[in-house]
N, C-alpha and C. Protein backbone atom coordinates (compact mmCIF):
# COMPACT_ATOMS: atom_id res chain seq x y z
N UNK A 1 -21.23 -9.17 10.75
CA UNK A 1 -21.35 -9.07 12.21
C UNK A 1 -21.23 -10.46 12.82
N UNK A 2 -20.50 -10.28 13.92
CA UNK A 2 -20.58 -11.96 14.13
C UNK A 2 -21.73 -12.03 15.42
N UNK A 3 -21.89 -13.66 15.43
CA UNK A 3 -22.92 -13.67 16.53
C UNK A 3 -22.86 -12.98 17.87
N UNK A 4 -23.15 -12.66 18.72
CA UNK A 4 -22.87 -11.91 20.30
C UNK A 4 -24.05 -12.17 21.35
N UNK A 5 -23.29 -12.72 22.42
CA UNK A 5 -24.86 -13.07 23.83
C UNK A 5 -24.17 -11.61 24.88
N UNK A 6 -25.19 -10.78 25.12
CA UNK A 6 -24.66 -10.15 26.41
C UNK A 6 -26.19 -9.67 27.37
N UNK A 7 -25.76 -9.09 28.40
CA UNK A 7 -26.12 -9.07 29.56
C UNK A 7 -26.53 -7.71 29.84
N UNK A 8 -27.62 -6.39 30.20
CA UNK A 8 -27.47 -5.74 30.31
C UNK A 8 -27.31 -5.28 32.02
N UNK A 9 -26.88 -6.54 32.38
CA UNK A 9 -27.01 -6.87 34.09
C UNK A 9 -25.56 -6.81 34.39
N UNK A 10 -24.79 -7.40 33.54
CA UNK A 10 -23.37 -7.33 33.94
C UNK A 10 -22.48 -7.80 32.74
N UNK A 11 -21.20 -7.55 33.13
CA UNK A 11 -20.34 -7.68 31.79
C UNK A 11 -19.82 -8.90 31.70
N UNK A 12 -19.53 -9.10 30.19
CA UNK A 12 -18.40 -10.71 29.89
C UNK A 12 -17.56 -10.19 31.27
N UNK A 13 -17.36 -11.37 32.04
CA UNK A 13 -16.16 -11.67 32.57
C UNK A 13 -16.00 -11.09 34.09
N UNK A 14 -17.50 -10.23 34.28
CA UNK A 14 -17.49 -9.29 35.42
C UNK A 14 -18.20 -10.06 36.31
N UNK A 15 -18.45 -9.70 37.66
CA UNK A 15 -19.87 -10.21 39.04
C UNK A 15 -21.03 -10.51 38.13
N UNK A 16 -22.21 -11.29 38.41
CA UNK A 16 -23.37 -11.78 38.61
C UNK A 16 -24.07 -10.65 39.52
N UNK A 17 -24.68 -9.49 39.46
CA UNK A 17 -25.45 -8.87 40.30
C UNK A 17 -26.35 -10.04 41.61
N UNK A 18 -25.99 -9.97 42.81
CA UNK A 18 -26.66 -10.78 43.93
C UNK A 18 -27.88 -11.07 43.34
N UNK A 19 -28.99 -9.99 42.65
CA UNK A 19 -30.17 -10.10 42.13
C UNK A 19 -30.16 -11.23 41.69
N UNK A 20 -29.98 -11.55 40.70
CA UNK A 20 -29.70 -12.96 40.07
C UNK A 20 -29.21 -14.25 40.27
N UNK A 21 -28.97 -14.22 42.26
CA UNK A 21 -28.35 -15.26 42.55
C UNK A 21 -29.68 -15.91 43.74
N UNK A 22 -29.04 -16.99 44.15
CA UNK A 22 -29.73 -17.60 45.11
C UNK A 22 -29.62 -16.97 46.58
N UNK A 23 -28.72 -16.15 46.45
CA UNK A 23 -28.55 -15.05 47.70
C UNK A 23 -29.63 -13.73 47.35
N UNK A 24 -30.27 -13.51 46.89
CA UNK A 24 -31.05 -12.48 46.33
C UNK A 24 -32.57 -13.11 45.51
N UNK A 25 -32.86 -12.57 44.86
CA UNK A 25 -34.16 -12.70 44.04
C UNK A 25 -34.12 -14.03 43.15
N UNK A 26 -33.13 -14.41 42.84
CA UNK A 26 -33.08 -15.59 42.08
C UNK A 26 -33.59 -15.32 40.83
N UNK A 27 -33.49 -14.42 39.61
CA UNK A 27 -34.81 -14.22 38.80
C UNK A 27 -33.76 -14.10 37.66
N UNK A 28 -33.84 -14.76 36.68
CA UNK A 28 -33.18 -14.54 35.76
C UNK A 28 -32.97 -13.31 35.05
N UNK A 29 -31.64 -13.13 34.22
CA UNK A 29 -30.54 -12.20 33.79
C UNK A 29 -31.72 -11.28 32.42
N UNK A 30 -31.61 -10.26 32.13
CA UNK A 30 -31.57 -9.77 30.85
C UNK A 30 -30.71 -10.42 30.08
N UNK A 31 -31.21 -11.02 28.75
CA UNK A 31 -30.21 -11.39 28.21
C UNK A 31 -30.49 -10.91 26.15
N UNK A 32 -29.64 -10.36 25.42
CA UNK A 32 -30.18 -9.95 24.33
C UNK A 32 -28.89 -10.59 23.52
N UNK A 33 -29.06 -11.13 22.00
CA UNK A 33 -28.08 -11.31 20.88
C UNK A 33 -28.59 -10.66 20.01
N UNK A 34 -27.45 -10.81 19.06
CA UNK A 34 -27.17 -10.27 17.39
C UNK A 34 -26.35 -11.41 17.04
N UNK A 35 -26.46 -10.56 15.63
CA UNK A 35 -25.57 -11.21 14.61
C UNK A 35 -25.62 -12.93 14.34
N UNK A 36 -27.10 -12.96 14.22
CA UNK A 36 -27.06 -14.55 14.09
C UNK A 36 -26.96 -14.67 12.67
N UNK A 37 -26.20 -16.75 12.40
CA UNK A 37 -26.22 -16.89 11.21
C UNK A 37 -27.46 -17.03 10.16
N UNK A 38 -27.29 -16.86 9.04
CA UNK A 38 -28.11 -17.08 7.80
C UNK A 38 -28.14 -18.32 8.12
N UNK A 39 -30.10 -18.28 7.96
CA UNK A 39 -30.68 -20.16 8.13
C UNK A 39 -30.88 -20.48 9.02
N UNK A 40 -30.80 -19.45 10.54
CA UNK A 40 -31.32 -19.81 11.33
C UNK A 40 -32.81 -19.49 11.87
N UNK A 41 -33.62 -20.73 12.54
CA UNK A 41 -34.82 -21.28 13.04
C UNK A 41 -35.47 -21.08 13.82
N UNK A 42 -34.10 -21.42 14.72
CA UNK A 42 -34.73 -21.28 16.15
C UNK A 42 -33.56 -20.65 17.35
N UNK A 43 -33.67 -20.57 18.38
CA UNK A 43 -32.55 -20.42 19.47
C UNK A 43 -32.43 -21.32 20.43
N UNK A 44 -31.53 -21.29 21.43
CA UNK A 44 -31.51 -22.51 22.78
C UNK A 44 -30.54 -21.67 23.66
N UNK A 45 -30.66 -22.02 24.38
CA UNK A 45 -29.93 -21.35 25.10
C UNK A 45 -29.51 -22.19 26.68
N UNK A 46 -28.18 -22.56 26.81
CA UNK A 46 -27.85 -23.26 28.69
C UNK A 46 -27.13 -21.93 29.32
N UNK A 47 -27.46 -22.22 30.56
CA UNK A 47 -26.46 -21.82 31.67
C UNK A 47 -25.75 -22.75 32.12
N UNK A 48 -24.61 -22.76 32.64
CA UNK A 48 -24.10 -23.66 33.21
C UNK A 48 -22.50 -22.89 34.37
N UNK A 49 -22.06 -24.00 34.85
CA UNK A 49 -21.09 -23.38 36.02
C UNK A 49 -20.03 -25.06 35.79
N UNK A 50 -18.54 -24.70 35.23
CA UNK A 50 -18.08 -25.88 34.71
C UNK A 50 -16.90 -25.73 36.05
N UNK A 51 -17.05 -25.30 37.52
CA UNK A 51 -16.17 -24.90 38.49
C UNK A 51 -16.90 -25.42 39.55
N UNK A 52 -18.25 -26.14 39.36
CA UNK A 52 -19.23 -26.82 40.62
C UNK A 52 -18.30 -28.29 40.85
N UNK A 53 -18.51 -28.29 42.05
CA UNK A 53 -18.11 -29.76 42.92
C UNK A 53 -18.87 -30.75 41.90
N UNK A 54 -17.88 -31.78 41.47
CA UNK A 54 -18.15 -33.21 41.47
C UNK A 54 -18.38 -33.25 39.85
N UNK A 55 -19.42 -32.08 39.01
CA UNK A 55 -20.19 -32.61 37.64
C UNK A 55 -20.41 -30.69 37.17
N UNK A 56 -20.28 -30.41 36.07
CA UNK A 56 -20.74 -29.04 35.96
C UNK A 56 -22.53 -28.90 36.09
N UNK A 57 -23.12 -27.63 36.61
CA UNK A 57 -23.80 -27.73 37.04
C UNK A 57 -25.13 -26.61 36.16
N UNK A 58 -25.68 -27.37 35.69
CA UNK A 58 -26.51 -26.52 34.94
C UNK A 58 -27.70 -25.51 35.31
N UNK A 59 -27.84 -24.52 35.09
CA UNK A 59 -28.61 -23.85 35.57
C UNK A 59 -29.91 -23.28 35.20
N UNK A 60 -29.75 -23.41 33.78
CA UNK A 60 -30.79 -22.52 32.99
C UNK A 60 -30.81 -23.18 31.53
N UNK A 61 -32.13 -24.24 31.03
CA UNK A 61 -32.55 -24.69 29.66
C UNK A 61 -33.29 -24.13 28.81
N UNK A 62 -33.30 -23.25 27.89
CA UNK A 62 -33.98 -22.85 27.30
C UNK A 62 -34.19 -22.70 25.96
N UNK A 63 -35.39 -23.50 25.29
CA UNK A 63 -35.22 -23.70 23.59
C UNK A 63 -36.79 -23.14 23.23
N UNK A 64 -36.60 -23.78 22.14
CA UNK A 64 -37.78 -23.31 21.17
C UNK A 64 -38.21 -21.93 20.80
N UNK A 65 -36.71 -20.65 21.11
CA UNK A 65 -36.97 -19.45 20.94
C UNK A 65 -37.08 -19.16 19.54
N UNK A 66 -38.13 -18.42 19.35
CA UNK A 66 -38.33 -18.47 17.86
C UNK A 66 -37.09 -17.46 17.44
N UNK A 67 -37.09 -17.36 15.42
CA UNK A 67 -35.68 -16.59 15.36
C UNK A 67 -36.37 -15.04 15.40
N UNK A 68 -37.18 -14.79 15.10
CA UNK A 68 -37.89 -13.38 15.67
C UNK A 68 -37.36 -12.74 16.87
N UNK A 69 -37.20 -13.56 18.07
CA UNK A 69 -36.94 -13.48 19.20
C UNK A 69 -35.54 -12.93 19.55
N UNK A 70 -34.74 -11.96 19.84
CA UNK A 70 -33.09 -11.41 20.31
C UNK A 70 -32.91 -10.79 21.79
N UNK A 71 -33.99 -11.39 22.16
CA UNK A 71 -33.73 -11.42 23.76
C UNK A 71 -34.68 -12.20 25.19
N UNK A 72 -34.14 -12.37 26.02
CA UNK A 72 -35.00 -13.00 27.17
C UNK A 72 -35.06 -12.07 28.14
N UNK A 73 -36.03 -11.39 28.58
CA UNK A 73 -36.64 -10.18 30.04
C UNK A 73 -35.59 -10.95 30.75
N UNK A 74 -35.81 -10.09 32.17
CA UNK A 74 -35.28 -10.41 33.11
C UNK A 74 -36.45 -11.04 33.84
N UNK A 75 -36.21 -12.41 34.66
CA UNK A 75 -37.26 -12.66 35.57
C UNK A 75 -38.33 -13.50 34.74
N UNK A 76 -37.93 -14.38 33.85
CA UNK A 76 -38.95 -15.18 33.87
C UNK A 76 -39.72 -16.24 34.32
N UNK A 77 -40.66 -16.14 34.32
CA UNK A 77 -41.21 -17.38 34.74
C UNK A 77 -41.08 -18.58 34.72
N UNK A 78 -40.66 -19.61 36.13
CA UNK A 78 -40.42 -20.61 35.97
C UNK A 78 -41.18 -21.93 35.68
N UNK A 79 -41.67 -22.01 34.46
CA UNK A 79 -42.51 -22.21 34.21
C UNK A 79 -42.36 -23.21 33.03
N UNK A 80 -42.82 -24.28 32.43
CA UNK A 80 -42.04 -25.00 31.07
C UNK A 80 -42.39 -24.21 29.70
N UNK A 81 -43.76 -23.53 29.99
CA UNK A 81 -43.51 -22.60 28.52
C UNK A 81 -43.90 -21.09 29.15
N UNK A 82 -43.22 -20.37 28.17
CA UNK A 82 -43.17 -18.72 28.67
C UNK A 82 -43.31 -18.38 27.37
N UNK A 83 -44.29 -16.79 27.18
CA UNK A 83 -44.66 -16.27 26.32
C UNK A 83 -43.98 -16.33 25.20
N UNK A 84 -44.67 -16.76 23.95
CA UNK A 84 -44.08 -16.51 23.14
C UNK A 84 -43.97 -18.28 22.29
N UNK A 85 -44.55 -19.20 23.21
CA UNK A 85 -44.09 -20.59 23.19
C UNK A 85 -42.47 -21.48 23.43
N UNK A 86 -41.61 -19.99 23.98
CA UNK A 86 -40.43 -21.23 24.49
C UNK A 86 -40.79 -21.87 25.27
N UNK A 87 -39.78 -22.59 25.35
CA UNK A 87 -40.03 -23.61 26.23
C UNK A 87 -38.92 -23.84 27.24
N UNK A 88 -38.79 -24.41 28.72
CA UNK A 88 -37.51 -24.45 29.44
C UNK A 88 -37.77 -26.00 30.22
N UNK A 89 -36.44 -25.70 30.21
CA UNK A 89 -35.96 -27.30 30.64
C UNK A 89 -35.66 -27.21 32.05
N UNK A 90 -35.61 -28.60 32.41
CA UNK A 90 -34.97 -28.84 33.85
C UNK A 90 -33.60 -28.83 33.77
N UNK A 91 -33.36 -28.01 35.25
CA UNK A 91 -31.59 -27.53 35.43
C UNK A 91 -31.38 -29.16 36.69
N UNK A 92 -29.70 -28.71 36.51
CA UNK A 92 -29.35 -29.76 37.48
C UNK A 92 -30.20 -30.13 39.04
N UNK A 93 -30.72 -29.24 39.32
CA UNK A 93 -31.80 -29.23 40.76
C UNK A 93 -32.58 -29.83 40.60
N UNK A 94 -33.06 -30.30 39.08
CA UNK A 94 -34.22 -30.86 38.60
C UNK A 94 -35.35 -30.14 38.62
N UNK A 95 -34.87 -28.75 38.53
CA UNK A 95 -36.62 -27.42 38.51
C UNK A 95 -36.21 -26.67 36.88
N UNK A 96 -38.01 -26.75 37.33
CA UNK A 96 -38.12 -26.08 35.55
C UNK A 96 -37.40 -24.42 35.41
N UNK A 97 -37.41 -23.79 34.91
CA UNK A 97 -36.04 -22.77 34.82
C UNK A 97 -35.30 -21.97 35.26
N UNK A 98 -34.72 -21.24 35.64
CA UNK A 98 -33.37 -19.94 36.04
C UNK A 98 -33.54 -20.99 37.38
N UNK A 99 -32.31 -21.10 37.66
CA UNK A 99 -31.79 -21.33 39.16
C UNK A 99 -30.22 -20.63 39.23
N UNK A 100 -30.26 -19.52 39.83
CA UNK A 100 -29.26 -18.94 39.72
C UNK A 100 -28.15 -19.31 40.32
N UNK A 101 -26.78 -18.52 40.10
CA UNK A 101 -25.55 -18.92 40.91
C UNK A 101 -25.72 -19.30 42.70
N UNK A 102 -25.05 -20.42 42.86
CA UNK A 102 -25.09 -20.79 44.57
C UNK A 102 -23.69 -21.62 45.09
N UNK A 103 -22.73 -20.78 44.56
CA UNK A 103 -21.50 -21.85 44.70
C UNK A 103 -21.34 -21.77 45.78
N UNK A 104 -20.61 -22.85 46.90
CA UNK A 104 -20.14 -23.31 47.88
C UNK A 104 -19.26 -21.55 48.11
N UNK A 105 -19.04 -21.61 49.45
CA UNK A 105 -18.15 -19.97 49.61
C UNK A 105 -16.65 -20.87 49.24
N UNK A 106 -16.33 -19.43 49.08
CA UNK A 106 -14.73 -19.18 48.52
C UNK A 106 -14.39 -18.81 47.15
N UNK A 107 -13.83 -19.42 46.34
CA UNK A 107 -13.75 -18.41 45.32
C UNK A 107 -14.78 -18.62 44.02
N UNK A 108 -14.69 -17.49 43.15
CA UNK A 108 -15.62 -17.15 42.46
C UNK A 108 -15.40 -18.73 41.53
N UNK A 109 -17.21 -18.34 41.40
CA UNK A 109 -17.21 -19.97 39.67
C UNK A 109 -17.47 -19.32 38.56
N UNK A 110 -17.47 -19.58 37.26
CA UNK A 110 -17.75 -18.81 36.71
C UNK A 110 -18.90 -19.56 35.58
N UNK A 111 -20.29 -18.97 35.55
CA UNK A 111 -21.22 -19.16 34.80
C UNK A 111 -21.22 -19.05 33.29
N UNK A 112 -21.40 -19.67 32.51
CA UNK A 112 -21.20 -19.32 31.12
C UNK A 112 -22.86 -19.53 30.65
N UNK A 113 -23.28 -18.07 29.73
CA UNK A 113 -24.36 -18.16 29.17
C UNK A 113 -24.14 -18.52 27.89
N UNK A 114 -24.83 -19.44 27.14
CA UNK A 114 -24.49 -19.40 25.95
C UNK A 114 -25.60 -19.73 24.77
N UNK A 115 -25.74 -18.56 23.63
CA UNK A 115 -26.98 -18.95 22.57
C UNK A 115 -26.34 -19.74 21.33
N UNK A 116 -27.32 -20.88 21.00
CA UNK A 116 -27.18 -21.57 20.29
C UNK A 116 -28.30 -21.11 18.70
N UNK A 117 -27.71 -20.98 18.13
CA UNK A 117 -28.84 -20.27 16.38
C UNK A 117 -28.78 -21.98 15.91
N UNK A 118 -29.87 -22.26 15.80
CA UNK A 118 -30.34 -23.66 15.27
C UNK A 118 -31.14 -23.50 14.08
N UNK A 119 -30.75 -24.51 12.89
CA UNK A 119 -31.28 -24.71 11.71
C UNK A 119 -32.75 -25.48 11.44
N UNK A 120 -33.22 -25.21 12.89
CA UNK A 120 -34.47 -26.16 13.03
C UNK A 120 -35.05 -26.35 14.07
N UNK A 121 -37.14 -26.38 13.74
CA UNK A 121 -37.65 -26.10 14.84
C UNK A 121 -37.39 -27.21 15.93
N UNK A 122 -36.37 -27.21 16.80
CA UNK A 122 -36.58 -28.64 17.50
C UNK A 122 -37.99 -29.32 18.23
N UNK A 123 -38.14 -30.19 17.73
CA UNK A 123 -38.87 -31.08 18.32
C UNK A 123 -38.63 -31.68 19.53
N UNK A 124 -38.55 -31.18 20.79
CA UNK A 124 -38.99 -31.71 22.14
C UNK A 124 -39.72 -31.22 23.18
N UNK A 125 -39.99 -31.90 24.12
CA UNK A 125 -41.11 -31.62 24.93
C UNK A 125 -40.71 -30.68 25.72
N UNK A 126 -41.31 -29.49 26.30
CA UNK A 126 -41.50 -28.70 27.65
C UNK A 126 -40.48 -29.92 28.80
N UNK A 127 -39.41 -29.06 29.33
CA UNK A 127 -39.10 -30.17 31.10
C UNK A 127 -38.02 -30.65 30.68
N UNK A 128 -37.47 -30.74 29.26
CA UNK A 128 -36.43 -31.66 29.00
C UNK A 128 -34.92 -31.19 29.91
N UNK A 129 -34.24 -31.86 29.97
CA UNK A 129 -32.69 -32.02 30.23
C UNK A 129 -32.05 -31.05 29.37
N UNK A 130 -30.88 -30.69 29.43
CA UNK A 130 -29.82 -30.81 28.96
C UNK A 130 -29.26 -31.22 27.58
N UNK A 131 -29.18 -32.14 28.69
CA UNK A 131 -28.70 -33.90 27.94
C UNK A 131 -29.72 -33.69 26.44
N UNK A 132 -30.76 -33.92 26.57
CA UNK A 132 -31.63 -34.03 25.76
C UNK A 132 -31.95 -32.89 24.82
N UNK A 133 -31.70 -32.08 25.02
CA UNK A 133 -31.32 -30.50 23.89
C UNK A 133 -30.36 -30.68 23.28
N UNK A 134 -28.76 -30.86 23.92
CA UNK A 134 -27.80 -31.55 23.10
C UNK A 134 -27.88 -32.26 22.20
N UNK A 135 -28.69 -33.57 22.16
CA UNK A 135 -29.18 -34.43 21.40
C UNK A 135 -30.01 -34.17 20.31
N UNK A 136 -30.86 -33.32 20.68
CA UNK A 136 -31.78 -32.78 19.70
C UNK A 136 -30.90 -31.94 18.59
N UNK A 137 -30.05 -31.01 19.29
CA UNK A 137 -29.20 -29.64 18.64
C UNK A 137 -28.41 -30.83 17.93
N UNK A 138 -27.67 -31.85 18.15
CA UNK A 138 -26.54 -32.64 17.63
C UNK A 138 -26.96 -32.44 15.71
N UNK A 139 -25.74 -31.82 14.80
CA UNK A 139 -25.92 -31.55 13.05
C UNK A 139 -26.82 -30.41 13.01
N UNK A 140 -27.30 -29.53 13.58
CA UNK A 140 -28.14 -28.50 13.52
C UNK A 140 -27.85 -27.20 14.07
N UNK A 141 -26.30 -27.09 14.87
CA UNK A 141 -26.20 -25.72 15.21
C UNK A 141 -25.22 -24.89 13.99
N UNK A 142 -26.10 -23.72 13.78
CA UNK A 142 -25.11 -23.13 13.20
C UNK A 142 -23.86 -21.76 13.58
N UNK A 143 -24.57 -21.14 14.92
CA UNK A 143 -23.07 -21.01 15.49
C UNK A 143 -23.52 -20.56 17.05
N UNK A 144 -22.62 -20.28 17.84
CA UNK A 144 -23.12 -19.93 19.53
C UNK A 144 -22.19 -18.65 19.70
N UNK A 145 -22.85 -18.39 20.89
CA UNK A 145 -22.29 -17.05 21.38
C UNK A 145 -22.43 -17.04 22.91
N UNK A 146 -21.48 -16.52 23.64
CA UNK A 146 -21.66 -16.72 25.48
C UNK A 146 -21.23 -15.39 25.92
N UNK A 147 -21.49 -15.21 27.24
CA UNK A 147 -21.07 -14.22 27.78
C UNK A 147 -20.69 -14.72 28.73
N UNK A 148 -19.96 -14.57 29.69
CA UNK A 148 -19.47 -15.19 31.15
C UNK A 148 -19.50 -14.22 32.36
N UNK A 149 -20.37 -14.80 33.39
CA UNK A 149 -20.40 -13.98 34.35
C UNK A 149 -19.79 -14.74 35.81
N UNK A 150 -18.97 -14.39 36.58
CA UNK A 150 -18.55 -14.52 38.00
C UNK A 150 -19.41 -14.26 39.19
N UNK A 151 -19.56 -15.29 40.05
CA UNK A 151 -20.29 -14.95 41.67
C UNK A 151 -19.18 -15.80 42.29
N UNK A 152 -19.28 -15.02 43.41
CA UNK A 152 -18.44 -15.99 44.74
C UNK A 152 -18.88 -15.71 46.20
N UNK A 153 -19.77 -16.71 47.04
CA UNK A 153 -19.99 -16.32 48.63
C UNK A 153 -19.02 -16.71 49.51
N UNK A 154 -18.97 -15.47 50.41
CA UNK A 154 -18.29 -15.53 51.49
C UNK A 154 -18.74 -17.02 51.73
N UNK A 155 -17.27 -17.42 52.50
CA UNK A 155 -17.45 -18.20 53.30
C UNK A 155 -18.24 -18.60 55.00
């Protein structure tokens, strides 16, 4: 089986339900995988939008999912640790987690979710970056999986 991230909110490649956006509830996606590799630890997981003005724009940090773990509720708490002891990072806004789609109007951006199966419990703090998960993950992933979802506001 190979690895797989999906959505029971919306499909690879389809709309972002408003729910999930900054036009709506703002509350993060259902999100469930499979098929992770042998040897894996832990999970991580970014959002991101590589169609934002100026820098891609991250939305959603989330590590220290244990490998027990094959899914995230909808609507969690933004909060640096959420049940279970993950932990979430600061998105480009600089807030601790889900900040949903808010692209400029006109045409759609497209969000990419993506799980990372890691060979190890990472060691970093609650609040981190990005940047700093990358760093941590750098020789330790053993494979990812995304789903991609579309929003676009009127102008």
């Amino acid at each position: 089986m190979t690895f797989q991230l999906e959505s029971s909110a919306f499909e690879n490649g389809k709309t972002i339900p408003r729910k999930y956006t900054c036009d709506g509830e703002d509350v993060s996606p259902p999100l469930t995988w499979k098929g992770a590799p042998e040897g894996t630890k832990s999970f991580a997981l970014i959002c991101d939008d590589p169609d934002a003005p100026l820098m891609t724009w991250t939305h959603w940090v989330v590590y220290g999912i244990p490998v027990s773990v094959d899914w995230l509720l909808e609507g969690l708490p933004k909060t640096k640790i959420v049940a279970g002891g993950i932990k979430q990072g600061s998105n480009s806004g600089r807030r601790i987690g889900y900040s949903g789609p808010c692209p400029p109007g006109g045409k759609a951006h497209r969000y990419y979710f993506r799980i990372y199966a890691v060979d190890a419990d990472l060691d970093i703090r609650p609040g981190e970056s990005k940047k700093h998960l990358e760093q941590a993950m750098k020789g330790h992933v053993l494979g990812q999986a995304e789903t991609m979802g579309l929003y676009a506001r009127s102008r």
